[in-house]
N, C-alpha and C. Protein backbone atom coordinates (compact mmCIF):
# COMPACT_ATOMS: atom_id res chain seq x y z
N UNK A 1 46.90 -117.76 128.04
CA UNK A 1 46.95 -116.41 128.55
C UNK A 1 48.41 -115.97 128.73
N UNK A 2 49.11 -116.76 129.68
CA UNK A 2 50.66 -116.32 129.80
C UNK A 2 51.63 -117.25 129.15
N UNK A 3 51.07 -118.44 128.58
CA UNK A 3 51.81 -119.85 127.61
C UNK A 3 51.66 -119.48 126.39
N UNK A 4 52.21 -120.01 125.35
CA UNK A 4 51.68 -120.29 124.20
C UNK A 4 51.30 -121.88 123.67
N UNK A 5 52.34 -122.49 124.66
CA UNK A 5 51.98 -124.12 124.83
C UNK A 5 51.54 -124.28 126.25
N UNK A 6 50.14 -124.31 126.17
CA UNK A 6 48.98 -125.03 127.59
C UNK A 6 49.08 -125.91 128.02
N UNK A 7 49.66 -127.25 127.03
CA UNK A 7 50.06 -128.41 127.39
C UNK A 7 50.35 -129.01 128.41
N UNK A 8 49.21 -130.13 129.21
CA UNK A 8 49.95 -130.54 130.62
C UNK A 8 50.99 -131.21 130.33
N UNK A 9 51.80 -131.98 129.82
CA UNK A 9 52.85 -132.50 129.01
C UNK A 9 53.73 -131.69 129.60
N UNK A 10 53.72 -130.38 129.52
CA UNK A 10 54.94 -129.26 130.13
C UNK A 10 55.17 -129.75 131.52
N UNK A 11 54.81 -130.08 132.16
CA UNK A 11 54.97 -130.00 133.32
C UNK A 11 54.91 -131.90 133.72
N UNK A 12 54.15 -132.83 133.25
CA UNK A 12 53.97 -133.77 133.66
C UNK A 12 53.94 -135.01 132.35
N UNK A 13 55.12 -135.38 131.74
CA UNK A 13 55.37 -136.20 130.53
C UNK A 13 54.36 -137.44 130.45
N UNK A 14 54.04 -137.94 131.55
CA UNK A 14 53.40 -139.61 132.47
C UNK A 14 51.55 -139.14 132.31
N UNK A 15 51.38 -138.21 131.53
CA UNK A 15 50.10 -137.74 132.45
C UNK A 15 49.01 -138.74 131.55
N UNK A 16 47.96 -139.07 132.14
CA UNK A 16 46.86 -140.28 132.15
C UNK A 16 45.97 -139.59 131.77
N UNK A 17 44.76 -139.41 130.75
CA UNK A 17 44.24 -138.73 130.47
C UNK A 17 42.61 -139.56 130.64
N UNK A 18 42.45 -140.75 130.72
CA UNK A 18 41.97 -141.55 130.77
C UNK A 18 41.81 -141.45 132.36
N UNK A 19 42.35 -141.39 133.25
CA UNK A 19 42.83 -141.47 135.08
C UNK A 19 42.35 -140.17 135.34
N UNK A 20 42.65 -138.85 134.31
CA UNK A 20 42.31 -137.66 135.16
C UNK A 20 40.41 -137.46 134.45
N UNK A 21 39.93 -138.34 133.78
CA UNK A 21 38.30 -138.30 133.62
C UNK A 21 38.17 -139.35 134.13
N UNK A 22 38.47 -139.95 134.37
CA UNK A 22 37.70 -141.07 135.84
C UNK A 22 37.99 -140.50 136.83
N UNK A 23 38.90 -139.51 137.68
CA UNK A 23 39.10 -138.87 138.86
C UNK A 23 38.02 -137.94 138.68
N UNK A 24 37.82 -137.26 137.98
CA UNK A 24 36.88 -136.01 137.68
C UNK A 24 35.60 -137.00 137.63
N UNK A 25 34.90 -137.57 137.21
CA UNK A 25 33.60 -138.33 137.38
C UNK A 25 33.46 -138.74 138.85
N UNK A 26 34.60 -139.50 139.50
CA UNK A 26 34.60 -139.67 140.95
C UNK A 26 34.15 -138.31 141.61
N UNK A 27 34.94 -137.43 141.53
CA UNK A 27 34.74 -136.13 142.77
C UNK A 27 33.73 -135.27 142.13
N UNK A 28 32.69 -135.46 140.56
CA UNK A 28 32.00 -134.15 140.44
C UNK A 28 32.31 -133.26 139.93
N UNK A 29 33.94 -133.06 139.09
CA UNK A 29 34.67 -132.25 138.66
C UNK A 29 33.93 -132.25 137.38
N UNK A 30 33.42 -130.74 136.81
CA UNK A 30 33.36 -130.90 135.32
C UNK A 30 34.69 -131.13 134.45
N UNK A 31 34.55 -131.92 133.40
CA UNK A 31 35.74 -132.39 132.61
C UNK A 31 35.24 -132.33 130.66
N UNK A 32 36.33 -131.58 130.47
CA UNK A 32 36.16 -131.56 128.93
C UNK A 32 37.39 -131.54 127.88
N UNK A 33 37.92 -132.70 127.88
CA UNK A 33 38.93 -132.90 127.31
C UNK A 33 39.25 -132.21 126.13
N UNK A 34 38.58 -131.47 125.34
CA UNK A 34 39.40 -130.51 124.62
C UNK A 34 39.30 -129.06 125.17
N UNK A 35 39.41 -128.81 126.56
CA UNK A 35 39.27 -127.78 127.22
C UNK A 35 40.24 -127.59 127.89
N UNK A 36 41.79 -126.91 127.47
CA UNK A 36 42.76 -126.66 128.59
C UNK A 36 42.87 -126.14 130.09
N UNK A 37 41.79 -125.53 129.91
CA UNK A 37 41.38 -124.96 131.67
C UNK A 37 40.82 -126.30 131.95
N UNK A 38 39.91 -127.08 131.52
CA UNK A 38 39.55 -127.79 132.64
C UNK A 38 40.44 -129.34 132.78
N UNK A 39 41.32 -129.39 131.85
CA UNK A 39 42.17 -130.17 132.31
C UNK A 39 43.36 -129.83 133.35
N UNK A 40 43.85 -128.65 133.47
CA UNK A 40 44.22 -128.13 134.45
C UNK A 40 44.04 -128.15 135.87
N UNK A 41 42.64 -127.50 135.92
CA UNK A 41 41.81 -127.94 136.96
C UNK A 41 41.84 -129.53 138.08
N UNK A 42 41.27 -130.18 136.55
CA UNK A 42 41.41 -131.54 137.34
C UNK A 42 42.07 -131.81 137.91
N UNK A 43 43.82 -131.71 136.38
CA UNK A 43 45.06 -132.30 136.96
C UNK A 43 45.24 -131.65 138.16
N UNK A 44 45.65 -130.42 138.67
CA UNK A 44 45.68 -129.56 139.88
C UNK A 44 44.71 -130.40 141.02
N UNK A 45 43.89 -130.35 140.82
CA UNK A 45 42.73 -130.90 142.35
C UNK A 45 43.34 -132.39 142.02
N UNK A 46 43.81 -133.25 141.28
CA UNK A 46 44.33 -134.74 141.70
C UNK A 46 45.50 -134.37 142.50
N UNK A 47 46.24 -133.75 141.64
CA UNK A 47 47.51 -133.56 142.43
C UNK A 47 47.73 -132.91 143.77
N UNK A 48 47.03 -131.95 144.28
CA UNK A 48 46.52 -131.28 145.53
C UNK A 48 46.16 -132.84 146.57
N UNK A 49 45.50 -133.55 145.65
CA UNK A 49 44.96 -134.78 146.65
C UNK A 49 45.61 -135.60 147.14
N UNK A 50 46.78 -135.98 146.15
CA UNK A 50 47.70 -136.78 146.35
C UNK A 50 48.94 -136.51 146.76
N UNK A 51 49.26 -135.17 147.17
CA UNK A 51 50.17 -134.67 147.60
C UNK A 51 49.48 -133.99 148.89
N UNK A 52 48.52 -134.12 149.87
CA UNK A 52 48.11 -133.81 150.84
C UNK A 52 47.02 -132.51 150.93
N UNK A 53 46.98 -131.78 150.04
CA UNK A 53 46.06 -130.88 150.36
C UNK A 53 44.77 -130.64 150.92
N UNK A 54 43.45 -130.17 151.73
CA UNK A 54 42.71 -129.87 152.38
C UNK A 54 41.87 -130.12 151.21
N UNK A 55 40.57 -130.80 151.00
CA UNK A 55 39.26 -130.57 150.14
C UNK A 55 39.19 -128.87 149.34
N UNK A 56 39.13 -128.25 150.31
CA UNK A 56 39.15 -126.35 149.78
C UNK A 56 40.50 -126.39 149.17
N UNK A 57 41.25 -126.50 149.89
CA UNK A 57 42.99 -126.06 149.36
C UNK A 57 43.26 -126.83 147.93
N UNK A 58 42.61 -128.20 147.58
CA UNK A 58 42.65 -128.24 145.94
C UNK A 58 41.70 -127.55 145.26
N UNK A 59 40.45 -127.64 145.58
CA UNK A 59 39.70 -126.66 144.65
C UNK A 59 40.38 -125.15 144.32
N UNK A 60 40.67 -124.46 145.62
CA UNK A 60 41.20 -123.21 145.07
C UNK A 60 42.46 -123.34 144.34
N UNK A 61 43.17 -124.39 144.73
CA UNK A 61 44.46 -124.64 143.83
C UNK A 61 44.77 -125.04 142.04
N UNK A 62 43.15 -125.84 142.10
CA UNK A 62 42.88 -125.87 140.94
C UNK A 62 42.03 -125.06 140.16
N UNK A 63 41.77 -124.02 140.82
CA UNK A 63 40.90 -122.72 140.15
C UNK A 63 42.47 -122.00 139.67
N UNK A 64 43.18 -122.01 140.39
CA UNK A 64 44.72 -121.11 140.11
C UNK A 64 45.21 -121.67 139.07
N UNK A 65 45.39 -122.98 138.86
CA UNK A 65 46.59 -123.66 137.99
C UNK A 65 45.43 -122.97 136.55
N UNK A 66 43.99 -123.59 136.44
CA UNK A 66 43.38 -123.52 135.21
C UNK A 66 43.29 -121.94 134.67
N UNK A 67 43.65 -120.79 135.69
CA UNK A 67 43.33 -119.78 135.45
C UNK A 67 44.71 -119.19 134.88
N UNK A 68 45.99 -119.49 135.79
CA UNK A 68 47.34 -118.99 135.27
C UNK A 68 47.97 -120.23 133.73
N UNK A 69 47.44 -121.55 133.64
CA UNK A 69 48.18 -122.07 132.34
C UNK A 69 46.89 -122.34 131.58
N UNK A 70 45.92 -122.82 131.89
CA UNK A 70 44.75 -122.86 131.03
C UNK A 70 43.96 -121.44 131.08
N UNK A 71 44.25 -120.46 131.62
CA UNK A 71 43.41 -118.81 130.65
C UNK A 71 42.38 -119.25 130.92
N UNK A 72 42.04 -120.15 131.65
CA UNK A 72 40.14 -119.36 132.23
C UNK A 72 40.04 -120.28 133.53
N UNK A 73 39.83 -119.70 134.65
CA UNK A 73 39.31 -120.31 135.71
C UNK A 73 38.36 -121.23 136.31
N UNK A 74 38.58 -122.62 136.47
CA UNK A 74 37.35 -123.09 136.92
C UNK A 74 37.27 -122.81 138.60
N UNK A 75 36.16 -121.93 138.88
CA UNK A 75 36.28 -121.38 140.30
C UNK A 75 34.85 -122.52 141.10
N UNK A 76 35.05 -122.36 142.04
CA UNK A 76 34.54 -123.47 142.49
C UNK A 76 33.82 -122.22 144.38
N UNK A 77 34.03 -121.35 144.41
CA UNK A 77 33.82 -119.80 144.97
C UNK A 77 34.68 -120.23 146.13
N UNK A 78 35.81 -120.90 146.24
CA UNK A 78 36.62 -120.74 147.13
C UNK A 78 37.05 -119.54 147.07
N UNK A 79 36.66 -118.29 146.74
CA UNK A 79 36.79 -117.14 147.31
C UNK A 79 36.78 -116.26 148.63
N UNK A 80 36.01 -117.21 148.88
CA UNK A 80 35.07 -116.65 149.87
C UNK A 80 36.47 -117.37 151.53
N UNK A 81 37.17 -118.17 150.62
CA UNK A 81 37.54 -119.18 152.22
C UNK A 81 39.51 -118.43 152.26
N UNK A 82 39.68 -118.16 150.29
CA UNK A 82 41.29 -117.99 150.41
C UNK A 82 40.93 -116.92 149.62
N UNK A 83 41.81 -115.84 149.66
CA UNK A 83 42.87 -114.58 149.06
C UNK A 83 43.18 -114.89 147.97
N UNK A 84 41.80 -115.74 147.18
CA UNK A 84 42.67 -115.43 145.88
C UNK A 84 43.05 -114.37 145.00
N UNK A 85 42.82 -113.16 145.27
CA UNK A 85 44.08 -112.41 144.23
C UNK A 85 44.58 -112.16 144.95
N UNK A 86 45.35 -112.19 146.08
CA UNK A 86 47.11 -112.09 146.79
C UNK A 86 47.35 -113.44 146.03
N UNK A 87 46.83 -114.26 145.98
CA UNK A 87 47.38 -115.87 145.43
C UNK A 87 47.98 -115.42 144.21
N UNK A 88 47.07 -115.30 143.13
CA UNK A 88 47.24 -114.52 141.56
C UNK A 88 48.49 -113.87 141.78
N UNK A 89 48.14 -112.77 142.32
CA UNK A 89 49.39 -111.37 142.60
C UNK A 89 50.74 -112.06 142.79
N UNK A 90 50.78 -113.01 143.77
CA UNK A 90 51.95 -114.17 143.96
C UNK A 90 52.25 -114.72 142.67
N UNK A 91 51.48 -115.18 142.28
CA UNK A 91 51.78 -115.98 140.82
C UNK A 91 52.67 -115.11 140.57
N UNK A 92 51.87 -114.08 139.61
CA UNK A 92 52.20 -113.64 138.75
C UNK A 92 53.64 -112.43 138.94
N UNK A 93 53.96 -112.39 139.88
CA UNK A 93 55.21 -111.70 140.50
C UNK A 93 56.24 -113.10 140.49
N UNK A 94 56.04 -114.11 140.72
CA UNK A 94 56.77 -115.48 140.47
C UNK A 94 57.18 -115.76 139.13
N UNK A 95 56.04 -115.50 138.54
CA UNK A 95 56.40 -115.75 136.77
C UNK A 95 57.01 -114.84 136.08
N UNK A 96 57.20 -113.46 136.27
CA UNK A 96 57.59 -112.18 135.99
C UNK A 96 59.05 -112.69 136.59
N UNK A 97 59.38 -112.92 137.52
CA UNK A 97 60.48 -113.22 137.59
C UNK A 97 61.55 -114.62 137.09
N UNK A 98 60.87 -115.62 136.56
CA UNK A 98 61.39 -116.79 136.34
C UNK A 98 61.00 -116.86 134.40
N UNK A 99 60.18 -115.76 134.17
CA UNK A 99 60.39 -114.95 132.59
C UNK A 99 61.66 -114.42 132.27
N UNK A 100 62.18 -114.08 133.42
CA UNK A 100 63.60 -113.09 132.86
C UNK A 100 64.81 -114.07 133.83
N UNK A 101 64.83 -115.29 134.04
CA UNK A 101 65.74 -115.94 134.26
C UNK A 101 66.40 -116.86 133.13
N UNK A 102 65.79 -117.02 132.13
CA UNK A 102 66.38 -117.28 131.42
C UNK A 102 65.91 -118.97 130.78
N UNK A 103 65.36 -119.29 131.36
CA UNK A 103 64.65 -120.89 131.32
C UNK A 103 63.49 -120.74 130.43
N UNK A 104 63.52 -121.98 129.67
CA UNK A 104 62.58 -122.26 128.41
C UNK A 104 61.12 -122.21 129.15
N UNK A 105 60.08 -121.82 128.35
CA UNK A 105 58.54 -121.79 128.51
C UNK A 105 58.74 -122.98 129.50
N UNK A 106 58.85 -124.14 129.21
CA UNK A 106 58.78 -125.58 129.55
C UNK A 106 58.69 -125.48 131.18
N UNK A 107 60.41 -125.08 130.99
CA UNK A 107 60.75 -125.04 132.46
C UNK A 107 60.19 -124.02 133.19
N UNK A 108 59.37 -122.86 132.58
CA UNK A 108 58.79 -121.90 133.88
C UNK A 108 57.67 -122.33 133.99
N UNK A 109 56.82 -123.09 133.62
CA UNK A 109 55.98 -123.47 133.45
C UNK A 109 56.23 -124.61 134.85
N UNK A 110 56.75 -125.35 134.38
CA UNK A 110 57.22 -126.61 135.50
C UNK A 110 57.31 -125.83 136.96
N UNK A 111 58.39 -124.86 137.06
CA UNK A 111 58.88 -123.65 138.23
C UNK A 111 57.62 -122.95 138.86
N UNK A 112 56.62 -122.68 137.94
CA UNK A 112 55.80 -121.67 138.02
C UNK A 112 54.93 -122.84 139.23
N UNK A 113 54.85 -124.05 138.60
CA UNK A 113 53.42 -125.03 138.71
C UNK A 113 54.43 -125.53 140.43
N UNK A 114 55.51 -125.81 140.81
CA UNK A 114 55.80 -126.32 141.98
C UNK A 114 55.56 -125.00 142.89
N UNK A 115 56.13 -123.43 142.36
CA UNK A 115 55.72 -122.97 143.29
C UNK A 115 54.68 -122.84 143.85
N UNK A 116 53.58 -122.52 143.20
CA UNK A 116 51.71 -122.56 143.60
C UNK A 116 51.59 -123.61 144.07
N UNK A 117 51.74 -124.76 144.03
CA UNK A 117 51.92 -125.98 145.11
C UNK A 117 52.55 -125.53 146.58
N UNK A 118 53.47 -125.35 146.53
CA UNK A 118 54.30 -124.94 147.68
C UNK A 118 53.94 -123.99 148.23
N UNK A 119 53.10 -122.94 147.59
CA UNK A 119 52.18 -122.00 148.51
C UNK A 119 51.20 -122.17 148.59
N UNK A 120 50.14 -123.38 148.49
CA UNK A 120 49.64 -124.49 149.04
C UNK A 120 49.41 -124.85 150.13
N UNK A 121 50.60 -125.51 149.87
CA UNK A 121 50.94 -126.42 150.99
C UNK A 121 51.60 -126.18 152.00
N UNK A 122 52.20 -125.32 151.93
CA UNK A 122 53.27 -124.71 153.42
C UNK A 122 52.57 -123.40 153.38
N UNK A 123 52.48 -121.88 152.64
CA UNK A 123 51.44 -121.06 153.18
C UNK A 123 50.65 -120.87 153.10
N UNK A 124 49.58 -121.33 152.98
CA UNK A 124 47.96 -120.87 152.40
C UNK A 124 47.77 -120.41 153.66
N UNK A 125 47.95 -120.67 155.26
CA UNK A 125 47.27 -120.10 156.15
C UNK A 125 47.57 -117.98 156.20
N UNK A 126 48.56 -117.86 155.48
CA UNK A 126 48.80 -116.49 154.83
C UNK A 126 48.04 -115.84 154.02
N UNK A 127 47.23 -116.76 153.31
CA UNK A 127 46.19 -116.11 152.42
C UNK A 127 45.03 -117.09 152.74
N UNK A 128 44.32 -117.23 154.14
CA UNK A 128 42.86 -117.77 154.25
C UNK A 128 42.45 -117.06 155.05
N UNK A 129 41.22 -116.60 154.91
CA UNK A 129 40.12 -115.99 155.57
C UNK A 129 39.73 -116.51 157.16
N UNK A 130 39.91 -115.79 158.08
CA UNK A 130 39.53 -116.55 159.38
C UNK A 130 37.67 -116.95 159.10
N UNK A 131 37.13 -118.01 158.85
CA UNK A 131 35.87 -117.69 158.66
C UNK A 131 35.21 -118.77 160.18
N UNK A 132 35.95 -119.42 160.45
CA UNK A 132 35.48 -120.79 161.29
C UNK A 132 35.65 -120.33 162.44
N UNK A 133 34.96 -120.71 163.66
CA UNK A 133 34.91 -119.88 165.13
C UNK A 133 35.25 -121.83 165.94
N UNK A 134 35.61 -121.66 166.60
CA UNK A 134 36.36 -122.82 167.14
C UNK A 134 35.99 -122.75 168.84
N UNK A 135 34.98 -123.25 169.40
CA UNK A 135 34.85 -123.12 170.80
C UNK A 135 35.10 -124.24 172.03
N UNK A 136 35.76 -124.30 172.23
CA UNK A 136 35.88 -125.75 173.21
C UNK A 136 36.14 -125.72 174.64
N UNK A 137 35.67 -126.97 175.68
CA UNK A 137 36.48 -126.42 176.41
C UNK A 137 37.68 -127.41 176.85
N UNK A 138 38.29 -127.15 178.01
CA UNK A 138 39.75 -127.97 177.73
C UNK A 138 40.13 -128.25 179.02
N UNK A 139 40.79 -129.20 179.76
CA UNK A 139 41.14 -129.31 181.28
C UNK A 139 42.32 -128.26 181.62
N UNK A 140 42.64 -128.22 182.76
CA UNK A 140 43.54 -126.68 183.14
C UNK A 140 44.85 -127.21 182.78
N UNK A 141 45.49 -128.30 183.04
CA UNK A 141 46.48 -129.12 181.97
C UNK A 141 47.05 -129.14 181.13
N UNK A 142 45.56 -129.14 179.81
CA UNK A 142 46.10 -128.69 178.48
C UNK A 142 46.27 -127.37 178.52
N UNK A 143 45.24 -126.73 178.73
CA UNK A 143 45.66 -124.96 179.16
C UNK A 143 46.84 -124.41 179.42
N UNK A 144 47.30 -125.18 180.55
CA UNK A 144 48.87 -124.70 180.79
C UNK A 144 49.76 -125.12 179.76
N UNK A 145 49.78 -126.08 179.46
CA UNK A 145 50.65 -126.27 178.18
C UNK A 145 50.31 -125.28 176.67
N UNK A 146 48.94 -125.24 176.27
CA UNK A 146 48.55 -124.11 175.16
C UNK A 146 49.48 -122.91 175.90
N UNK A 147 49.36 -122.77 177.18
CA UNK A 147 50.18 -121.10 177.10
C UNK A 147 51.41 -121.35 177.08
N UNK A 148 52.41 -122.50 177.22
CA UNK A 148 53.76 -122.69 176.46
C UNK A 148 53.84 -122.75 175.45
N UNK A 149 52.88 -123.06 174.19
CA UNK A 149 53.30 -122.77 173.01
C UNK A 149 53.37 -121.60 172.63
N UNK A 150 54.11 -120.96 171.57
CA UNK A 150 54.14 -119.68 170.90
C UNK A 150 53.53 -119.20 170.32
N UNK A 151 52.92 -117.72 170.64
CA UNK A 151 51.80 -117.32 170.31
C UNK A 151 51.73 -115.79 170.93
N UNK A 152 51.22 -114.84 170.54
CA UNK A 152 50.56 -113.65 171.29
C UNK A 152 48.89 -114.29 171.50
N UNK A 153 48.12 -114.55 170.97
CA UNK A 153 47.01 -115.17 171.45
C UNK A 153 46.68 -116.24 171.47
N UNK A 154 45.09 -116.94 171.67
CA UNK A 154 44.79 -118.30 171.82
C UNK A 154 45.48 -118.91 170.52
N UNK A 155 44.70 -118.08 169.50
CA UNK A 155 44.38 -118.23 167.85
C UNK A 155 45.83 -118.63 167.55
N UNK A 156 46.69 -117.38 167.76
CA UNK A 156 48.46 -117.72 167.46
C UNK A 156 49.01 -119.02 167.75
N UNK A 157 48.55 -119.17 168.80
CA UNK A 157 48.91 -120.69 169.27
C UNK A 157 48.21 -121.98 169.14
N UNK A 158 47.00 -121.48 168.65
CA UNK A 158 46.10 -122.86 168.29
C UNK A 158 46.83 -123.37 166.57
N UNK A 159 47.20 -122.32 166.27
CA UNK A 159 48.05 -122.09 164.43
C UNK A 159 49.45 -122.46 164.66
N UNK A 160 50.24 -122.24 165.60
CA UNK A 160 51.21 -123.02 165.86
C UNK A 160 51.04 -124.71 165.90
N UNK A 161 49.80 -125.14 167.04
CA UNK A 161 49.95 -126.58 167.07
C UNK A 161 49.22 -126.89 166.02
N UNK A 162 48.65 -126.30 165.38
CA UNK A 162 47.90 -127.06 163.59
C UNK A 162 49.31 -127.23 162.87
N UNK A 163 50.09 -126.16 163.21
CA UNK A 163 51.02 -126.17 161.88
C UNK A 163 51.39 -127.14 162.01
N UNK A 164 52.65 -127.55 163.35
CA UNK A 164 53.01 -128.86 164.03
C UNK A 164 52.66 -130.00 163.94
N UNK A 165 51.38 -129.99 163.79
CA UNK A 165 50.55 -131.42 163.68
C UNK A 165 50.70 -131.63 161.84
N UNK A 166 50.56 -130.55 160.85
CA UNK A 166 50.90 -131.23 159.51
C UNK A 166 51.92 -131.35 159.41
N UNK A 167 52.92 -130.67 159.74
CA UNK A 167 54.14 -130.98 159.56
C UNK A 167 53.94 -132.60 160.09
N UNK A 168 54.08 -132.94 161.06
CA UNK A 168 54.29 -134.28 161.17
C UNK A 168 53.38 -135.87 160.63
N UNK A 169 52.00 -135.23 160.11
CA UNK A 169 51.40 -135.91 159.41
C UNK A 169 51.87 -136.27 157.80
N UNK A 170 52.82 -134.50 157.53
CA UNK A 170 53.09 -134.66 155.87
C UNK A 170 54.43 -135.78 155.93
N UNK A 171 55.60 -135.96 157.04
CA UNK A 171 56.60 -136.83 156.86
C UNK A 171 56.46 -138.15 156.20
């Protein structure tokens, strides 16, 4: 769609092709090796896995990668949980710009594929749907401390100490 070379090769020289259809048989992933979207896919949801991502946060990540370098989406209706076209819209304002920097297919391709990772993994809570209701209750203790963290509301501050807590899980 936006390549003329689909090739995971662009982006990953080492890649196992053999490893990413035994990963895909493990998790349920459809896999069709002469299918550039759905090798995409896969590769994307391994790599999401192994670089920390949420169960949802690779599926939708790998609906993105197969849709922006493999030209057809394997959607999996993580629609419903993330923003995917602000995601898209991101892309593709990313690639529009790293088109006119001057770097070979290869390398925007490579550029293109860390950034959608990186908005991933550090913002997706920018593009997810509040859908989950969270009720608990808590001693007056923790309470007082939740209202020292930063926040205009509970929510603000319950998203502060999530953030906090990956940050220190991803080190």
């Amino acid at each position: 769609m936006f390549f003329k070379n689909k090739e995971l090769e662009n982006i990953d020289s080492s890649i196992n092709y053999e490893e990413l259809e035994e990963y895909a048989k493990e998790r349920g992933i459809p896999y069709y090796n002469e299918d550039v979207s759905s090798l995409w896919n896969v590769y994307a949801q391994k790599y999401g896995y192994e670089h920390g991502l949420t169960h949802s946060e690779q599926l939708s990540f790998g609906y993105m990668c197969s849709s922006i370098f493999g030209g057809m989406g394997y959607s999996c209706s993580t629609e419903v949980y993330y923003k995917e076209e602000e995601i898209f819209d991101k892309c593709m304002d990313a690639l529009s710009e790293l088109n006119h920097s001057g770097l070979s297919e290869k390398e925007v391709m490579k550029e293109l594929f860390d950034y959608i990772f990186i908005l991933y993994h550090d913002k997706i809570e920018d593009y997810t749907f509040k859908t989950e209701k969270l009720n608990i209750k808590t001693s007056l203790s923790m309470m007082e401390h939740l209202e020292n963290v930063p926040g205009e509301n509970k929510s603000e501050k319950f998203r502060e100490v999530m953030k906090a807590y990956r940050e220190r899980i991803n080190k």
